[in-house]
N, C-alpha and C. Protein backbone atom coordinates (compact mmCIF):
# COMPACT_ATOMS: atom_id res chain seq x y z
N UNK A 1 -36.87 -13.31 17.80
CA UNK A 1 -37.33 -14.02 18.98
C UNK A 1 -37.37 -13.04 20.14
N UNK A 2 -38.19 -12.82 20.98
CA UNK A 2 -38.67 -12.66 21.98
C UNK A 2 -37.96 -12.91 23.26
N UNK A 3 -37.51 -12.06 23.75
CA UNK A 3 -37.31 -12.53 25.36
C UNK A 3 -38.22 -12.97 26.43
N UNK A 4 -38.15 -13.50 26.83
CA UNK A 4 -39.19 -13.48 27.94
C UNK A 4 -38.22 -13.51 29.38
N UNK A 5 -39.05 -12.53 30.11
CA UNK A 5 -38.20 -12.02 31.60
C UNK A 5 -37.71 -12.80 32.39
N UNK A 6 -38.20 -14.44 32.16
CA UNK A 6 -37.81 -15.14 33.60
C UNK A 6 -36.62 -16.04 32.45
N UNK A 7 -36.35 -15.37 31.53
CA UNK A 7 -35.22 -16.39 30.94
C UNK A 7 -33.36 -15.92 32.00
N UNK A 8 -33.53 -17.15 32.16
CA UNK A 8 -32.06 -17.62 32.88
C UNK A 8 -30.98 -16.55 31.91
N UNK A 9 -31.11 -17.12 30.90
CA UNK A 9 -29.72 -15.97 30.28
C UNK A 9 -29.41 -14.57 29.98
N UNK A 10 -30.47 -14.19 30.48
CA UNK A 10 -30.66 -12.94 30.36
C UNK A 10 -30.67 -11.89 32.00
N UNK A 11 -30.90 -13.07 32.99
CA UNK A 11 -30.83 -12.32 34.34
C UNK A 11 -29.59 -12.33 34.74
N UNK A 12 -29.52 -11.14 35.24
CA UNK A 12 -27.99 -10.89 36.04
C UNK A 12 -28.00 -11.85 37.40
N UNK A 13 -26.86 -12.22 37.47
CA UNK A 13 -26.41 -13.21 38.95
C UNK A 13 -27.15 -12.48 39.96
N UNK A 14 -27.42 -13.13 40.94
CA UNK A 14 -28.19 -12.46 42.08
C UNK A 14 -26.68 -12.37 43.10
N UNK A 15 -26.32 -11.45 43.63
CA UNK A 15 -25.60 -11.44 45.01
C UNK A 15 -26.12 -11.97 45.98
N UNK A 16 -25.15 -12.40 46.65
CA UNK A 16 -25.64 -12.97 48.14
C UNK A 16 -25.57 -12.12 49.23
N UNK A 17 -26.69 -11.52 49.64
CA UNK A 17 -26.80 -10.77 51.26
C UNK A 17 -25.79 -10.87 52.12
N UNK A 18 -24.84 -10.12 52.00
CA UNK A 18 -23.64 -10.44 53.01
C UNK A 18 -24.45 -10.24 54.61
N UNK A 19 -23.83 -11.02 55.70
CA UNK A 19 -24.88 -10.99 56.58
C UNK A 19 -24.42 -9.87 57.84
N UNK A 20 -24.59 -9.34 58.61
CA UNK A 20 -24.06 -7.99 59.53
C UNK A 20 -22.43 -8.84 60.40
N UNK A 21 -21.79 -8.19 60.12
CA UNK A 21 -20.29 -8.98 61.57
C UNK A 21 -20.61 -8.24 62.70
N UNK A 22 -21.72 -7.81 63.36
CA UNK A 22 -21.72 -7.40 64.78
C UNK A 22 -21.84 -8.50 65.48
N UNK A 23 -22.95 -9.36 65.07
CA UNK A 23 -22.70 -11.15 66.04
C UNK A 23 -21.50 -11.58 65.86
N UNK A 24 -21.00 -11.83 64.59
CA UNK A 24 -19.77 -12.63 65.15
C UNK A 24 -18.33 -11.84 65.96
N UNK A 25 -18.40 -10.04 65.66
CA UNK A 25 -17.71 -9.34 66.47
C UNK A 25 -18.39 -9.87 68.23
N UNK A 26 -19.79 -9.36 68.50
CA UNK A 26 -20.00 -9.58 69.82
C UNK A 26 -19.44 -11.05 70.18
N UNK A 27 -19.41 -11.89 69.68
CA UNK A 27 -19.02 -13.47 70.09
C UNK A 27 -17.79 -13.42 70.49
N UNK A 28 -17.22 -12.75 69.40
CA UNK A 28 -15.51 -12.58 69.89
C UNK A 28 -15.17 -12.19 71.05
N UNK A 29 -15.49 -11.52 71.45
CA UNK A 29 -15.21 -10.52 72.47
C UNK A 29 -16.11 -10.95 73.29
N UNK A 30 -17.05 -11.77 73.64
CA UNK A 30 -17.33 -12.91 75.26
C UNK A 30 -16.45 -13.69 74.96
N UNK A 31 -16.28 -14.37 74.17
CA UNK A 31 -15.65 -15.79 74.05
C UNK A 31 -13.80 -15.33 74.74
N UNK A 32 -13.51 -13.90 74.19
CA UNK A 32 -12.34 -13.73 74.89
C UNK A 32 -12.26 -13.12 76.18
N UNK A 33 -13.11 -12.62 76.41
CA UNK A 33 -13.77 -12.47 77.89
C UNK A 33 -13.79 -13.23 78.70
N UNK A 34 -14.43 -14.59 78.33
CA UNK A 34 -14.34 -15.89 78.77
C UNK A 34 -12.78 -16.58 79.28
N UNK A 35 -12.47 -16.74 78.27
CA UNK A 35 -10.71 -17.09 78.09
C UNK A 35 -10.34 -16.62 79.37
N UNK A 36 -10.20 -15.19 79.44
CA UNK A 36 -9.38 -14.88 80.43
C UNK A 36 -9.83 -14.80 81.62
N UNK A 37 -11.57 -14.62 82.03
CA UNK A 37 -11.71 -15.15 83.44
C UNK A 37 -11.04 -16.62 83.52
N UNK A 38 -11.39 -17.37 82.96
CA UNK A 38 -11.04 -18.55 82.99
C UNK A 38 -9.77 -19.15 83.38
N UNK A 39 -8.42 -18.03 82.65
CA UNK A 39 -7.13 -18.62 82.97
C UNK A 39 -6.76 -17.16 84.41
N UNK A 40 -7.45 -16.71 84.76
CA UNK A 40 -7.49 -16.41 86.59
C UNK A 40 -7.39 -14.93 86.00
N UNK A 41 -7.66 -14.12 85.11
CA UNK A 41 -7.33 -12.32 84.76
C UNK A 41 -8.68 -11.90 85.34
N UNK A 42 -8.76 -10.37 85.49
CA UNK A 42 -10.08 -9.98 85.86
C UNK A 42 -10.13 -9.49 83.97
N UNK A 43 -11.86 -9.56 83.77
CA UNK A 43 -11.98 -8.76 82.38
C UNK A 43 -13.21 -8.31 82.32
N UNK A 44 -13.15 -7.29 81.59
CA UNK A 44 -14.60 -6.60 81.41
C UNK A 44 -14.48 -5.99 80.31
N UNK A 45 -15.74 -6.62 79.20
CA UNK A 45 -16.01 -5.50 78.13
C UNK A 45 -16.38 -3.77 78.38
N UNK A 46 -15.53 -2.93 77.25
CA UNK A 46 -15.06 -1.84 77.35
C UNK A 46 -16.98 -1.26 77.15
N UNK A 47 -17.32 0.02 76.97
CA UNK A 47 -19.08 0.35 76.40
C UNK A 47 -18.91 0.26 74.93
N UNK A 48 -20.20 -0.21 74.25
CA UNK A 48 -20.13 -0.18 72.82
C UNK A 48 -19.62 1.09 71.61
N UNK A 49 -18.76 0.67 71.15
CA UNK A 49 -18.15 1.96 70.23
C UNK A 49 -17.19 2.52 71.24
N UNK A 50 -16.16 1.89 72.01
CA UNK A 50 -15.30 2.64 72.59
C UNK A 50 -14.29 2.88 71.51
N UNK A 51 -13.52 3.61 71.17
CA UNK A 51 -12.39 3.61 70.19
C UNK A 51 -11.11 2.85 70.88
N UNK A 52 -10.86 2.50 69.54
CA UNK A 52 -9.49 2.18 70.06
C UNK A 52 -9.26 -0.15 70.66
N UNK A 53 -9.90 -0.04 71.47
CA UNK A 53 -10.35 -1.17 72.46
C UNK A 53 -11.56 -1.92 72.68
N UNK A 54 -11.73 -3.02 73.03
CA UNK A 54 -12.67 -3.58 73.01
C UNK A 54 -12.89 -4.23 74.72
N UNK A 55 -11.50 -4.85 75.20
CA UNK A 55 -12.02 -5.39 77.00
C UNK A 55 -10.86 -4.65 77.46
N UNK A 56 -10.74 -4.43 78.73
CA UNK A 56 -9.77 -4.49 79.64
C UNK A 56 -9.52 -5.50 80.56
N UNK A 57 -8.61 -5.53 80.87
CA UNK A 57 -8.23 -7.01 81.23
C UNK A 57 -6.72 -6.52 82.21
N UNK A 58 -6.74 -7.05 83.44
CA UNK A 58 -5.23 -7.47 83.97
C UNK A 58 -5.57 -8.52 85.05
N UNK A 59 -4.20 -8.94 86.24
CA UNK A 59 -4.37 -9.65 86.98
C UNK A 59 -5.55 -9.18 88.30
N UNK A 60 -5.75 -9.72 89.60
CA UNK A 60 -6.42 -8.82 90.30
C UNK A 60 -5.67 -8.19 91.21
N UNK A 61 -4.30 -8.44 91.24
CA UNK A 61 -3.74 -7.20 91.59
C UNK A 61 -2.51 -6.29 91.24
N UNK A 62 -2.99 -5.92 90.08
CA UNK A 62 -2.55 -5.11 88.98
C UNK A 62 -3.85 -3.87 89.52
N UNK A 63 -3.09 -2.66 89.41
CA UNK A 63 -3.02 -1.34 89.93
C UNK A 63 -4.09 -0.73 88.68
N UNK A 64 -3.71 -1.33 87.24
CA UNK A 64 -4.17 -0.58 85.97
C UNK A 64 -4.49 -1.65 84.93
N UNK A 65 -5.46 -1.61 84.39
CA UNK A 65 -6.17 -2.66 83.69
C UNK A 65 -5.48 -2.17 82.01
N UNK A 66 -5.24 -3.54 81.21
CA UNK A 66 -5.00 -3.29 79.50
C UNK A 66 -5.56 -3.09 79.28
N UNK A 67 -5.88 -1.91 78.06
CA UNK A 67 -6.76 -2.05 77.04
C UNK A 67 -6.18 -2.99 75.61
N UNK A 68 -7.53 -3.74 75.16
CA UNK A 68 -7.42 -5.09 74.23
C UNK A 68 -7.78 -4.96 72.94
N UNK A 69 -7.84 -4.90 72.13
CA UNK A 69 -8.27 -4.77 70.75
C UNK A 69 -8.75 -6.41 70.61
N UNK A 70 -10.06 -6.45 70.13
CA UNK A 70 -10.16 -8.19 69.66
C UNK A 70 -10.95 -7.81 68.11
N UNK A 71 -10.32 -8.31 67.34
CA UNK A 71 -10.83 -8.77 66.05
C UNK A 71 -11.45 -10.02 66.05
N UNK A 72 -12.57 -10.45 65.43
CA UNK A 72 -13.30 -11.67 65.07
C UNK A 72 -13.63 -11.57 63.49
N UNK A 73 -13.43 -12.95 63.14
CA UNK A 73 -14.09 -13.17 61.98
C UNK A 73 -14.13 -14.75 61.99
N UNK A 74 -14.78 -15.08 61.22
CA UNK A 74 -15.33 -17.02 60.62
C UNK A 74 -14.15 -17.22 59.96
N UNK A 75 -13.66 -16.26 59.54
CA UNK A 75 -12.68 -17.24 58.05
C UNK A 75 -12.00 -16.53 58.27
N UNK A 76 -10.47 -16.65 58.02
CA UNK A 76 -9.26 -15.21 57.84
C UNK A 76 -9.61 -14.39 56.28
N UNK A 77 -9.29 -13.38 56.37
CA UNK A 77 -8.45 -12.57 56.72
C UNK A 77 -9.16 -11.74 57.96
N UNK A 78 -8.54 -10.67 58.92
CA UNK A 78 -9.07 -9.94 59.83
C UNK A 78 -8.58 -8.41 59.11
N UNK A 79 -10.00 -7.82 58.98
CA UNK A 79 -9.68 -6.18 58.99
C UNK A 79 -9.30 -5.44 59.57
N UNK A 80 -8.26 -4.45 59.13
CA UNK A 80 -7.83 -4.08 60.72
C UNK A 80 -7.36 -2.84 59.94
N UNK A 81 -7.37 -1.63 60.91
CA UNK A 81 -7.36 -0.25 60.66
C UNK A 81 -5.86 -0.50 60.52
N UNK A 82 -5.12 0.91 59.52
CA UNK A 82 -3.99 1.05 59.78
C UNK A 82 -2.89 1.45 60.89
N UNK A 83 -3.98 2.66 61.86
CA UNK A 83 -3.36 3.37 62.79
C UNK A 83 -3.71 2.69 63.60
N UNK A 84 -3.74 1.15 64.14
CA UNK A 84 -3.54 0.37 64.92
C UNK A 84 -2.05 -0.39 65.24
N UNK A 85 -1.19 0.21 64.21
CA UNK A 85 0.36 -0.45 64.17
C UNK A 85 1.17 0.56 64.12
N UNK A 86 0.67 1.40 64.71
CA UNK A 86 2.03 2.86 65.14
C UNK A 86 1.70 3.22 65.95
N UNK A 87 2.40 4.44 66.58
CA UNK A 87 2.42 5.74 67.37
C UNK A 87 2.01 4.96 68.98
N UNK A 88 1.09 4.89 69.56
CA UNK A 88 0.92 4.31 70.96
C UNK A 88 -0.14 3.55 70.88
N UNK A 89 -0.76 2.95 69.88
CA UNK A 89 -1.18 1.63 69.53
C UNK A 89 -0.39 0.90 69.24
N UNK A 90 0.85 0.94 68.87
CA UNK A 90 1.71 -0.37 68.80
C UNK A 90 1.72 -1.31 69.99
N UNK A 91 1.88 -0.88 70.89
CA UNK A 91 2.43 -1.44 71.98
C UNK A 91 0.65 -2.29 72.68
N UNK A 92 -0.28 -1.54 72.24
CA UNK A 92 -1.41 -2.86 72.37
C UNK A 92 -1.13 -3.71 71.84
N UNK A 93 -2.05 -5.18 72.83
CA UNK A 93 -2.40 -6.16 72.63
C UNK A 93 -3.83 -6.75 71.64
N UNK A 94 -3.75 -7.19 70.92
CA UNK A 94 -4.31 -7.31 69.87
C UNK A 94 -5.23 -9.03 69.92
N UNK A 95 -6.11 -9.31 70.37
CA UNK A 95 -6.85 -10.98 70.21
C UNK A 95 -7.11 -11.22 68.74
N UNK A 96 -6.74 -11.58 68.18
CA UNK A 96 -7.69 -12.58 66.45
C UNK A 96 -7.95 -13.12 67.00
N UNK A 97 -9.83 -13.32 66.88
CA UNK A 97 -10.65 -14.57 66.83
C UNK A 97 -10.76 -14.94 65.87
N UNK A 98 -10.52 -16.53 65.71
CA UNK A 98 -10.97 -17.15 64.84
C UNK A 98 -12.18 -17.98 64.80
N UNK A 99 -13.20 -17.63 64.89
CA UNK A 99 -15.24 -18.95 64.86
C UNK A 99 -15.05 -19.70 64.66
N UNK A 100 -14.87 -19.40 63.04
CA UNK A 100 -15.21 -21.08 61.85
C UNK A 100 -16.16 -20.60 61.85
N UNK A 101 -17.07 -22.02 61.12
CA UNK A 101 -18.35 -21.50 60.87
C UNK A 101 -19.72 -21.76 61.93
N UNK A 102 -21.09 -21.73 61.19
CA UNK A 102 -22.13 -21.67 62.15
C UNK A 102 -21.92 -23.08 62.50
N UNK A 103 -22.05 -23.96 62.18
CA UNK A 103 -22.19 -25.31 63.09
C UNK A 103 -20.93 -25.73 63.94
N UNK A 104 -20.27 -24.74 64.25
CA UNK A 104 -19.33 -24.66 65.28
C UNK A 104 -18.81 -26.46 66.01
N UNK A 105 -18.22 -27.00 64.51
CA UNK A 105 -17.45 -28.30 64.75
C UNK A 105 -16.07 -28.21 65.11
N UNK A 106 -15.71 -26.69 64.64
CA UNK A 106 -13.71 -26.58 65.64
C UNK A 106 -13.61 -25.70 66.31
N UNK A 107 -13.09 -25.87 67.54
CA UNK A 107 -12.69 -24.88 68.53
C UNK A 107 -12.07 -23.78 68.04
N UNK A 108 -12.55 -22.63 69.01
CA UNK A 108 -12.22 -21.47 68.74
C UNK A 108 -10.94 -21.57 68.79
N UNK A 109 -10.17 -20.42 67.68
CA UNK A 109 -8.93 -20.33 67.74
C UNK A 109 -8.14 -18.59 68.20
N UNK A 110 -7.75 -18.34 69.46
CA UNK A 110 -7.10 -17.30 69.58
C UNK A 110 -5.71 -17.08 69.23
N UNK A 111 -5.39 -15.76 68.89
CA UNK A 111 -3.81 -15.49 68.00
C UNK A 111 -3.63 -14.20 69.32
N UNK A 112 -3.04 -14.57 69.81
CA UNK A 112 -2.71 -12.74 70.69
C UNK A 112 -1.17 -12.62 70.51
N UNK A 113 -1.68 -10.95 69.96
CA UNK A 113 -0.44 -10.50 69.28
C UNK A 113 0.02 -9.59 69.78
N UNK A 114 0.74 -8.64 70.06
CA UNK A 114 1.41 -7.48 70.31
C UNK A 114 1.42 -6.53 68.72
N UNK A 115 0.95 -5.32 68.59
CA UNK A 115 0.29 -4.59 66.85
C UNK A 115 1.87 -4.71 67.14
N UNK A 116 2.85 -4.07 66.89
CA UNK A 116 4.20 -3.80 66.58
C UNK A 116 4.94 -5.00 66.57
N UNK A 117 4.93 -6.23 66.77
CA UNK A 117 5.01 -7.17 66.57
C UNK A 117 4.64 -7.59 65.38
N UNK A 118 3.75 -7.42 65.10
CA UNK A 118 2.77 -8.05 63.81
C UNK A 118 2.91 -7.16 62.24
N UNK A 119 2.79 -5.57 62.97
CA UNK A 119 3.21 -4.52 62.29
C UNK A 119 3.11 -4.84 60.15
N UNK A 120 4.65 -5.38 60.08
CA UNK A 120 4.81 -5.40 58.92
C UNK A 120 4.59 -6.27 58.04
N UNK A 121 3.07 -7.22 58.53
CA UNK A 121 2.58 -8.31 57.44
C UNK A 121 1.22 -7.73 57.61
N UNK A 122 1.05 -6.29 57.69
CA UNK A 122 -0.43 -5.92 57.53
C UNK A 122 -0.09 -5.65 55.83
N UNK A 123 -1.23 -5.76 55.36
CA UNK A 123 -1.30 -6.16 53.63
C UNK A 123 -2.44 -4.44 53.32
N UNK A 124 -2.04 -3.65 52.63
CA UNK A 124 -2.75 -2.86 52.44
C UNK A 124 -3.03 -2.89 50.92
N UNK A 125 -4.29 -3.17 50.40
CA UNK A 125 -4.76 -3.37 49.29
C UNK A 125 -4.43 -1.83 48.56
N UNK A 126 -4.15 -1.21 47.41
CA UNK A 126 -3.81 -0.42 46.74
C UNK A 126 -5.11 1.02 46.95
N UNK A 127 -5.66 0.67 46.59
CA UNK A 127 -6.73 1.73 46.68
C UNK A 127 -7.13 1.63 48.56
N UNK A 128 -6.97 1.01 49.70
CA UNK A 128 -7.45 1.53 50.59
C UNK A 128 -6.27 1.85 51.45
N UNK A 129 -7.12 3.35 51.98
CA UNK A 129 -6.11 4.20 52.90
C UNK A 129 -6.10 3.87 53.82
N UNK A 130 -7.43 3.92 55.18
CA UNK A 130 -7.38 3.89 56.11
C UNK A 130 -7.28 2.65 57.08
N UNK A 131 -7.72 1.19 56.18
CA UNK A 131 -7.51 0.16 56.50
C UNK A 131 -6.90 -0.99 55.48
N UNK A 132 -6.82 -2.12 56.18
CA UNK A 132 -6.02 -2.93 55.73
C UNK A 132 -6.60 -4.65 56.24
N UNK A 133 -5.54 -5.83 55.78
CA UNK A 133 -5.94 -7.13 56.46
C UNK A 133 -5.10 -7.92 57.18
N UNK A 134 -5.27 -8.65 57.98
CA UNK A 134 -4.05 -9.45 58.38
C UNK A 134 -4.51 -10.28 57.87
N UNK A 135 -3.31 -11.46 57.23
CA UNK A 135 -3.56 -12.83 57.11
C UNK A 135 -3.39 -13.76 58.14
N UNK A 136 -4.11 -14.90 58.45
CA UNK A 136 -3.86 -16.21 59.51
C UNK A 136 -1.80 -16.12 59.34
N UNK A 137 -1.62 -16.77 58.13
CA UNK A 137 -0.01 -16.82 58.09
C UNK A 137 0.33 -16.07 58.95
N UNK A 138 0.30 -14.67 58.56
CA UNK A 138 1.45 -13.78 59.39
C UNK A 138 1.00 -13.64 60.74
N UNK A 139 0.39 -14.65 61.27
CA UNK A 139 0.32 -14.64 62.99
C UNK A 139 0.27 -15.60 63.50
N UNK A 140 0.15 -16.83 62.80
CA UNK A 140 -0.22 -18.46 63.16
C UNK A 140 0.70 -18.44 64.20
N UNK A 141 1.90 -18.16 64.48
CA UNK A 141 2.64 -18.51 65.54
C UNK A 141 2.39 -17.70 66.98
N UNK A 142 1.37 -17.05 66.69
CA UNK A 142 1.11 -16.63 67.91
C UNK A 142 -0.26 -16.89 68.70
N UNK A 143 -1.28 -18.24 68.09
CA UNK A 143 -1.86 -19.13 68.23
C UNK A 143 -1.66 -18.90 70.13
N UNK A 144 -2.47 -19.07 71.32
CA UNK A 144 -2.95 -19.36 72.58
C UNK A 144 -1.37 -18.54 72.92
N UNK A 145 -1.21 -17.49 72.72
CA UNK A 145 0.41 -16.98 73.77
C UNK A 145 -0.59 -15.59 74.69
N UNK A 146 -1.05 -16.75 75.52
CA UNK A 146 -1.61 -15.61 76.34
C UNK A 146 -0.66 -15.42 78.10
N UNK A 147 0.38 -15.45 77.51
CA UNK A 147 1.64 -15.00 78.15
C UNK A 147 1.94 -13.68 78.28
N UNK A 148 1.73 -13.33 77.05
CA UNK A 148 1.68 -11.88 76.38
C UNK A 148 0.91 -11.17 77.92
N UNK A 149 -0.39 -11.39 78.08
CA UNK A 149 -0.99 -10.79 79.40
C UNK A 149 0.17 -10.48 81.05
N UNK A 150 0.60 -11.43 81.26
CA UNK A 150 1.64 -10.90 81.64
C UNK A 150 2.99 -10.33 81.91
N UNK A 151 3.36 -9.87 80.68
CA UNK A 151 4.22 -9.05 80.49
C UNK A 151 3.87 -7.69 81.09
């Protein structure tokens, strides 16, 4: 018997087009932009590809503005470099955005963390060096502590 090409059992699964995370990164980072004009901080996104940071942010009269790290994603887990939880990145402030999905039926959810705080529930998969994930768990309790800002 004969194959014929459009037979189902014989085609490999098609993958699904994973789609680019620069929109839902850029979202993150207004939406936390937002946040903090909102609860009275001055903030301004950092230029695209700054290392390290994403806004700066303090009160308006604060002398020296934070630099912020914001992660976004739709679903947990958040990727996150390793050398973001030592040496003088610890002591940054860190936003998880949480989306959800496109028909945006639940409010955004922010986690602001302190990296050295969080530090030792980063999960480093076996084969990768330079990065790693956080899970929702190991930060749920730090859900709207935008207290953290003024420290």
């Amino acid at each position: 018997m004969r194959e014929r090409p459009n037979d189902v059992s014989t085609q490999k699964p098609q993958r699904k087009k994973r789609k680019s995370g620069i929109p839902t990164g850029n979202a993150g980072e207004y939406f936390v932009m937002g946040e903090l004009l909102r609860r009275g901080f001055d903030a301004q996104l950092a230029d695209r590809n700054t290392k390290d940071y994403d806004v700066l942010v303090g009160l308006p009269t604060d002398k020296v503005l934070k630099k912020v790290q914001v992660k976004t994603v739709r679903s947990a887990p958040w990727y996150v470099k390793t050398s973001s939880y030592s040496d003088e990145l610890a002591d940054q402030l860190t936003i998880f955005v949480l989306l959800g999905n496109e028909n945006a039926q639940k409010q955004v959810r922010y986690f602001i963390t302190r990296n050295r705080d969080v530090a030792e529930h980063v999960h480093h998969p076996q084969n990768w060096k330079n990065n790693a994930f956080m899970p929702l768990n190991a930060i749920k309790d730090y859900e709207d502590r935008w207290e953290l800002f003024a420290e």
